[in-house]
N, C-alpha and C. Protein backbone atom coordinates (compact mmCIF):
# COMPACT_ATOMS: atom_id res chain seq x y z
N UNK A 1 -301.82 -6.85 62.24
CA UNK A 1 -300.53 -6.18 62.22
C UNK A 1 -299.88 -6.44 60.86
N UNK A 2 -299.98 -5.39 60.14
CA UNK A 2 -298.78 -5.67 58.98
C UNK A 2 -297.31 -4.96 58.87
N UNK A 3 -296.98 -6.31 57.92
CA UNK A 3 -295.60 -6.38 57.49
C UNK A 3 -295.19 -4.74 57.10
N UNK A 4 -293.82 -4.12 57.73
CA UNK A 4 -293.63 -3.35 56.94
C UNK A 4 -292.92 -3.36 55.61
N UNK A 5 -292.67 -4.78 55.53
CA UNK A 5 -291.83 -4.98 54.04
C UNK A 5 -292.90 -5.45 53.08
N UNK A 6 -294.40 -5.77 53.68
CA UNK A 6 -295.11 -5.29 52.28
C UNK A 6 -296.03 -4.30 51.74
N UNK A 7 -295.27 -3.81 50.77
CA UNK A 7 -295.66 -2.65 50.06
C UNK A 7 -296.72 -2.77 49.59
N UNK A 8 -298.47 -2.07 50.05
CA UNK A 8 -299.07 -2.20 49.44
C UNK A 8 -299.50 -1.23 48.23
N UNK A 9 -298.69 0.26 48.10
CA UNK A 9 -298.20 0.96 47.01
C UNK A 9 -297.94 0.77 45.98
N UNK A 10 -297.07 -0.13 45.86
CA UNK A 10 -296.04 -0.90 44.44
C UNK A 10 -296.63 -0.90 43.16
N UNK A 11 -296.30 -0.23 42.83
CA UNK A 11 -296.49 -0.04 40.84
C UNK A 11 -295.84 -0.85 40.04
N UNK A 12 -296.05 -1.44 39.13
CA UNK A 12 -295.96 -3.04 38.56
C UNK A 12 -294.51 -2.08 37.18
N UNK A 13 -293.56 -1.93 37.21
CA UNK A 13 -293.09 -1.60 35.97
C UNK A 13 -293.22 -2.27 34.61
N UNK A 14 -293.85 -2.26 34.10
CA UNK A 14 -294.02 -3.10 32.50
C UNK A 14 -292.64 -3.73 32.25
N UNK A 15 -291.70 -2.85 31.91
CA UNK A 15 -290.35 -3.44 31.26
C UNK A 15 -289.60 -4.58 32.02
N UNK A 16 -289.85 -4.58 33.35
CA UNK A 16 -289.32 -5.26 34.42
C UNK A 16 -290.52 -6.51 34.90
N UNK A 17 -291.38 -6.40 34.10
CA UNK A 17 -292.05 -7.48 34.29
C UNK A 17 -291.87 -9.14 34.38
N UNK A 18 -291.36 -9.04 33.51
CA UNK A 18 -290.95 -10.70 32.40
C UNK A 18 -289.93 -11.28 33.98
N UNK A 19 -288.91 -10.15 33.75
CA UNK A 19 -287.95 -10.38 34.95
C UNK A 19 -288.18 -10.71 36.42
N UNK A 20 -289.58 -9.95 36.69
CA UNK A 20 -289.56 -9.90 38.25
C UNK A 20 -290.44 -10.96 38.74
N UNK A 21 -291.54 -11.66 37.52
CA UNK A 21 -292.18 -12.98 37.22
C UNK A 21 -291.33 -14.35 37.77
N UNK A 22 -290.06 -14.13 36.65
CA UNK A 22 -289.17 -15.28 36.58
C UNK A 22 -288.52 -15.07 38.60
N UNK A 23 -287.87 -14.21 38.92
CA UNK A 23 -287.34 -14.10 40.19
C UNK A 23 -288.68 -14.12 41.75
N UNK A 24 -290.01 -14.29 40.99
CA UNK A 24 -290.98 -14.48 41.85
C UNK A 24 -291.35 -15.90 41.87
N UNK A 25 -291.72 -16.38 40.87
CA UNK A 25 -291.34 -17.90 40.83
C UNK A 25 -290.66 -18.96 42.03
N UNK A 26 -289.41 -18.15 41.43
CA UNK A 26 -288.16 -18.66 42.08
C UNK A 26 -288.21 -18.39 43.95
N UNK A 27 -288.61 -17.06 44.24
CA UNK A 27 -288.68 -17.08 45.62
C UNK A 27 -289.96 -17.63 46.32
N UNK A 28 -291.34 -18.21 45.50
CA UNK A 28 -292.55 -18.42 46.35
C UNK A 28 -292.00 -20.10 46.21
N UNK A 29 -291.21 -20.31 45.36
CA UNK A 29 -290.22 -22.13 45.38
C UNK A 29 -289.97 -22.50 46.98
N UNK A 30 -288.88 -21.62 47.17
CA UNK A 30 -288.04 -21.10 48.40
C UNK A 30 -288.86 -21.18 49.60
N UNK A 31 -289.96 -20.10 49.69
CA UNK A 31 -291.12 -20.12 50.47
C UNK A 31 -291.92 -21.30 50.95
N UNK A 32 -292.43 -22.00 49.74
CA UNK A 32 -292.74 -23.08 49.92
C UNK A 32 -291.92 -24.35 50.57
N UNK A 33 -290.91 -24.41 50.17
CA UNK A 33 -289.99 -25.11 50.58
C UNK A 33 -290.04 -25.34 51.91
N UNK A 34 -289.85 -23.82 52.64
CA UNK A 34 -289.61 -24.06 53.62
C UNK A 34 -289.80 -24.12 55.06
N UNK A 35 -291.65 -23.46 54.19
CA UNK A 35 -292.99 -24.37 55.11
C UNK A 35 -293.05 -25.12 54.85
N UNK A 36 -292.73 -26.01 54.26
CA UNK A 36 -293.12 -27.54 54.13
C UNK A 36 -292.42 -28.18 55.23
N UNK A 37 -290.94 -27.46 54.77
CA UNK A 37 -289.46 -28.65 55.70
C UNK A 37 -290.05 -28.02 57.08
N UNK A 38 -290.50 -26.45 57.18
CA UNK A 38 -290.85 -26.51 58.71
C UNK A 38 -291.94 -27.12 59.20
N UNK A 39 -292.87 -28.01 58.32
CA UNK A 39 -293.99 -28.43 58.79
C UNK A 39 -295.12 -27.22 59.70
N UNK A 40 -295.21 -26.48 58.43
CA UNK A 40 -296.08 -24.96 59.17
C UNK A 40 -297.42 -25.38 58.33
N UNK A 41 -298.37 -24.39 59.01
CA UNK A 41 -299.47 -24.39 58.14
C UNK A 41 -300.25 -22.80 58.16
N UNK A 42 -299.55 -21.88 57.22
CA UNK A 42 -299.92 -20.35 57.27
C UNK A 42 -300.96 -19.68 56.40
N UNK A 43 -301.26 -18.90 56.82
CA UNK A 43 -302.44 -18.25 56.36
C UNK A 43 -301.56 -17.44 54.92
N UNK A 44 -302.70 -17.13 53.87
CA UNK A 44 -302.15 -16.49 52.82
C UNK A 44 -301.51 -15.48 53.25
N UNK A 45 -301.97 -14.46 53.60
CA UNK A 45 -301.58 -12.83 54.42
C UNK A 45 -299.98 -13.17 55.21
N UNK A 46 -299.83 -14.31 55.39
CA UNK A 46 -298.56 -14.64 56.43
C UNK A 46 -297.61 -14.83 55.22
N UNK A 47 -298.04 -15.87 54.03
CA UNK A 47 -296.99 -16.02 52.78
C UNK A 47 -296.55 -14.56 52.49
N UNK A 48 -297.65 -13.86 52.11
CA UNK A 48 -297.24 -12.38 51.43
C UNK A 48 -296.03 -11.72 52.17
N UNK A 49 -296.42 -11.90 53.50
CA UNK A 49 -295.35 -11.36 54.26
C UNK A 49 -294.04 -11.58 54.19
N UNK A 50 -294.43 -13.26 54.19
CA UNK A 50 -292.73 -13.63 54.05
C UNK A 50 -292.19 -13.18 53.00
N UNK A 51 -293.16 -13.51 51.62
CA UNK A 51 -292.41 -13.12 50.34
C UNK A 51 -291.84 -11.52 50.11
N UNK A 52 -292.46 -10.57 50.86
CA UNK A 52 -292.46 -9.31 50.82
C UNK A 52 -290.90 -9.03 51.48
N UNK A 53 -290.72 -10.05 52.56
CA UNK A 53 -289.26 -9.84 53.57
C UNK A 53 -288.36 -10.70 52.50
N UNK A 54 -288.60 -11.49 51.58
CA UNK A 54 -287.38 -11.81 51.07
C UNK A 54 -287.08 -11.33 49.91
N UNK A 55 -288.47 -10.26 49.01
CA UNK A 55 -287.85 -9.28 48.23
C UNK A 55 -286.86 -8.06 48.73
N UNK A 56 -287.42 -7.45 50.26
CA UNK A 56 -286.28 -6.64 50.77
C UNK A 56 -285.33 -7.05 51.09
N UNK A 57 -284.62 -8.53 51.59
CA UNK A 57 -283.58 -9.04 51.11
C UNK A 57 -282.96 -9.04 50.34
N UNK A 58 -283.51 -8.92 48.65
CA UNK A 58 -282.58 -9.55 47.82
C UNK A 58 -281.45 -8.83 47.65
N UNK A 59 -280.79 -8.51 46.58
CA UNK A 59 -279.94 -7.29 46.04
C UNK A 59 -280.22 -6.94 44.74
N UNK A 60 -281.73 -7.16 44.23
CA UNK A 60 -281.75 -6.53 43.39
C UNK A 60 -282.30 -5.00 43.10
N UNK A 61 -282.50 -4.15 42.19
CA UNK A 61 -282.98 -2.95 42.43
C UNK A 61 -283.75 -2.02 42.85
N UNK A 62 -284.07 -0.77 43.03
CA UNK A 62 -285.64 -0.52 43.68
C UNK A 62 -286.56 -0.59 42.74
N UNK A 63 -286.34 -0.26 41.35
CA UNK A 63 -287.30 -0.43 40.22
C UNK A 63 -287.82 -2.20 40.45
N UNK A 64 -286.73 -3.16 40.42
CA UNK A 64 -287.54 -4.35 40.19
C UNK A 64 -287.64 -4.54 41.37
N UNK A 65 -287.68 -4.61 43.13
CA UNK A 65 -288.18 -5.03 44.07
C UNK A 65 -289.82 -4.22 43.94
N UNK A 66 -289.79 -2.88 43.54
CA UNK A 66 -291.14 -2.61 43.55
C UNK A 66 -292.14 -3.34 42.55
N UNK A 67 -291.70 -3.76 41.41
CA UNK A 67 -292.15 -4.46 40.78
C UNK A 67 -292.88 -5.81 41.08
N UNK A 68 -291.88 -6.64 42.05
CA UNK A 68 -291.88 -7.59 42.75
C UNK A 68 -293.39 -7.53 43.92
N UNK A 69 -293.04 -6.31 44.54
CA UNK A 69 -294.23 -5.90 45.53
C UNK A 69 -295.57 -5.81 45.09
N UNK A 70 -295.18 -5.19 44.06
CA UNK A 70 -296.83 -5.39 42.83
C UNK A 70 -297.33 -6.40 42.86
N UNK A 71 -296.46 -7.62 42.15
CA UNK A 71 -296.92 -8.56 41.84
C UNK A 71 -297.63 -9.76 43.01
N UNK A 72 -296.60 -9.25 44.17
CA UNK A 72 -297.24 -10.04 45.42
C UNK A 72 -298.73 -9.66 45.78
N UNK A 73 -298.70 -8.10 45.80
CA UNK A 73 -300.31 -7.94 45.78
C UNK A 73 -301.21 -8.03 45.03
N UNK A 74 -300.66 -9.05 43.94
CA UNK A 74 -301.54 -9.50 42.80
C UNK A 74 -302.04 -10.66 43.13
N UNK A 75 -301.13 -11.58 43.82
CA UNK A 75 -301.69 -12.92 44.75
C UNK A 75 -302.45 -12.99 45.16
C-alpha cells in the first residue's frame, strides 16, 4: 500500500536544489529523531513515507516540495 504523499513523479528543479538538500537534511534529523525516541524499527519504504507526509506538511512551495519528492526518491 502506498503513501499518497509520496510522489513518485517529482522532477528534481535544479535552481531549488541547494535549498531543498539543506530543508531535507533537516527533516530526515526530525525523522530520525523520532524513531529513535519512539523506539521503532522501520523499513526504508516506511521512512520515505514519513518523509514524503512531512514535506506535504510543510509550508513551503509546490516548486520546492516537488523538488523535495525527487530527492526522497533518490534515497
Amino acid at each position: 500500500m502506498a503513501s499518497k504523499a509520496l510522489r513518485t513523479d517529482a522532477k528534481i528543479v535544479p535552481e531549488r536544489k541547494e535549498e531543498a538538500l539543506k530543508i531535507l537534511d533537516s527533516l530526515i534529523i526530525k525523522l530520525f529523531v523520532s524513531v529513535l525516541d519512539e523506539k521503532q524499527i522501520i523499513e526504508r519504504h516506511i521512512l520515505k513515507e514519513r518523509l514524503a507526509n512531512l514535506i506535504e506538511l510543510s509550508h513551503h512551495d509546490e516548486e520546492l516540495k516537488e523538488t523535495l519528492h525527487a530527492l526522497v526518491n533518490e534515497l
